[in-house]
Protein backbone atom coordinates (compact mmCIF):
# COMPACT_ATOMS: atom_id res chain seq x y z
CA UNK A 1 26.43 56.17 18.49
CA UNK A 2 29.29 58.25 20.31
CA UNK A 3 32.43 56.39 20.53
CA UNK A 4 35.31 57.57 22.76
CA UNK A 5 37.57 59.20 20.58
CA UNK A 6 34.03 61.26 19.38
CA UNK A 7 34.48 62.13 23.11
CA UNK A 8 37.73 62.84 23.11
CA UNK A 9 37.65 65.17 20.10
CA UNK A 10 34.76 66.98 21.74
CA UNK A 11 36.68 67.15 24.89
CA UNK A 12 39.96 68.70 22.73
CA UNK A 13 37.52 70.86 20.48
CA UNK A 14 35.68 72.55 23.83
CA UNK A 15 39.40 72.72 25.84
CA UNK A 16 40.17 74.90 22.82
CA UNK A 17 36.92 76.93 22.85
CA UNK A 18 37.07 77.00 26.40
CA UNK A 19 40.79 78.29 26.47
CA UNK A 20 40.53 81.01 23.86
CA UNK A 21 36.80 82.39 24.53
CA UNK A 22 36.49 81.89 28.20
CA UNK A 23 37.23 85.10 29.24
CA UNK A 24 34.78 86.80 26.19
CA UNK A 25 31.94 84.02 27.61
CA UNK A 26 32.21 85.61 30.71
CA UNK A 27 32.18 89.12 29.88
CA UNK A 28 29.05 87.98 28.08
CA UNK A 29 27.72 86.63 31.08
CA UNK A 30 28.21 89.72 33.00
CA UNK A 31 26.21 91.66 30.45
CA UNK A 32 23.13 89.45 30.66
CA UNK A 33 22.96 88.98 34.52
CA UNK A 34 24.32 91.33 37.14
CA UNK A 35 24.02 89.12 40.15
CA UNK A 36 27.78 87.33 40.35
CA UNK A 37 26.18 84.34 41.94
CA UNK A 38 23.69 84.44 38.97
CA UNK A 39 26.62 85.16 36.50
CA UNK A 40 28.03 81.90 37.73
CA UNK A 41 25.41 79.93 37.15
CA UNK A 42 24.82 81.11 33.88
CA UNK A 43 28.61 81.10 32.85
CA UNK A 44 28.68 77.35 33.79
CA UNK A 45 25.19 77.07 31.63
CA UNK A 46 27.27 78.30 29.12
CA UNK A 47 30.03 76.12 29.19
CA UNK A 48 27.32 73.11 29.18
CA UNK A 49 25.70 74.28 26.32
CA UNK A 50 29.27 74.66 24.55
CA UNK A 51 30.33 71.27 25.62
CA UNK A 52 27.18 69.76 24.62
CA UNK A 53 26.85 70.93 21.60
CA UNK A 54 30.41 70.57 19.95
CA UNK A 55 29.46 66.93 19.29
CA UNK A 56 27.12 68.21 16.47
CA UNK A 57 29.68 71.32 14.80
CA UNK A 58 30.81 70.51 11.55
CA UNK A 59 33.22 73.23 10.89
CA UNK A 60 30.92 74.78 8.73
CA UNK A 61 31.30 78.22 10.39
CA UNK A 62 33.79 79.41 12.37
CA UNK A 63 34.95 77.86 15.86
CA UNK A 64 34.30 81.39 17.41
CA UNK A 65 31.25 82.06 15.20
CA UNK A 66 29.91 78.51 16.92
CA UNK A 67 31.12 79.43 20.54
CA UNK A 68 29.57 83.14 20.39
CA UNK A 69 26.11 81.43 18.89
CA UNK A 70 26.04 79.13 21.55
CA UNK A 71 26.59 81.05 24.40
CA UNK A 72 23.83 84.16 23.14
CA UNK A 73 21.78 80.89 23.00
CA UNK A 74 22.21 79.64 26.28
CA UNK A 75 22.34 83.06 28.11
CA UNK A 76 18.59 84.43 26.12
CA UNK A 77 17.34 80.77 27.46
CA UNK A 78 18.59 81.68 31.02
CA UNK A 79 17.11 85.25 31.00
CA UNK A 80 13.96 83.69 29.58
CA UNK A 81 13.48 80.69 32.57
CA UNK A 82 14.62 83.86 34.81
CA UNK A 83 11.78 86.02 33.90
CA UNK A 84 8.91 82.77 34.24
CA UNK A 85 10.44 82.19 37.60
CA UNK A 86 9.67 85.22 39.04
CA UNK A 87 6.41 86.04 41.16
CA UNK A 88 4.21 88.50 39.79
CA UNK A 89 2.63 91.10 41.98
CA UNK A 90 -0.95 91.72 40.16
């Protein structure tokens, strides 16, 4: 069960992330989609993915080893749902 200093901690733990690897999470963005509407959507993606999944880190790696892992994560699911998306022309 998450209580709401879980929450909270999450909430400090990705302002943190957020703050020192937001700029490097969208560089990364820009290398997997060129569109800048697309790299939007896929920054904010990444961000999700980031938020979401600081409830589970454990400090057992790095913050930035964590951040960087989630976001290649998030961004090779977004090129993958991408790529199914598209019409083919048989």
């Amino acid at each position: 069960m998450t209580t709401t200093s879980d929450v909270k901690g999450q909430d400090d733990l990705y302002q943190q992330a957020a703050s020192e690897y937001g700029a490097a999470l969208a560089r990364l963005a820009r290398g997997y989609e060129a569109d800048p509407d697309k790299q939007r959507d896929l920054l904010q993606e990444i961000h999700i993915s980031l938020w979401r999944s600081l409830e589970g880190f454990d400090g057992l790696c790095s913050l930035r080893t964590w951040v960087y892992r989630v976001a290649h994560n998030a961004a090779t699911s977004y090129v993958i749902r991408q790529r199914r998306a598209r019409p083919r022309c048989w």
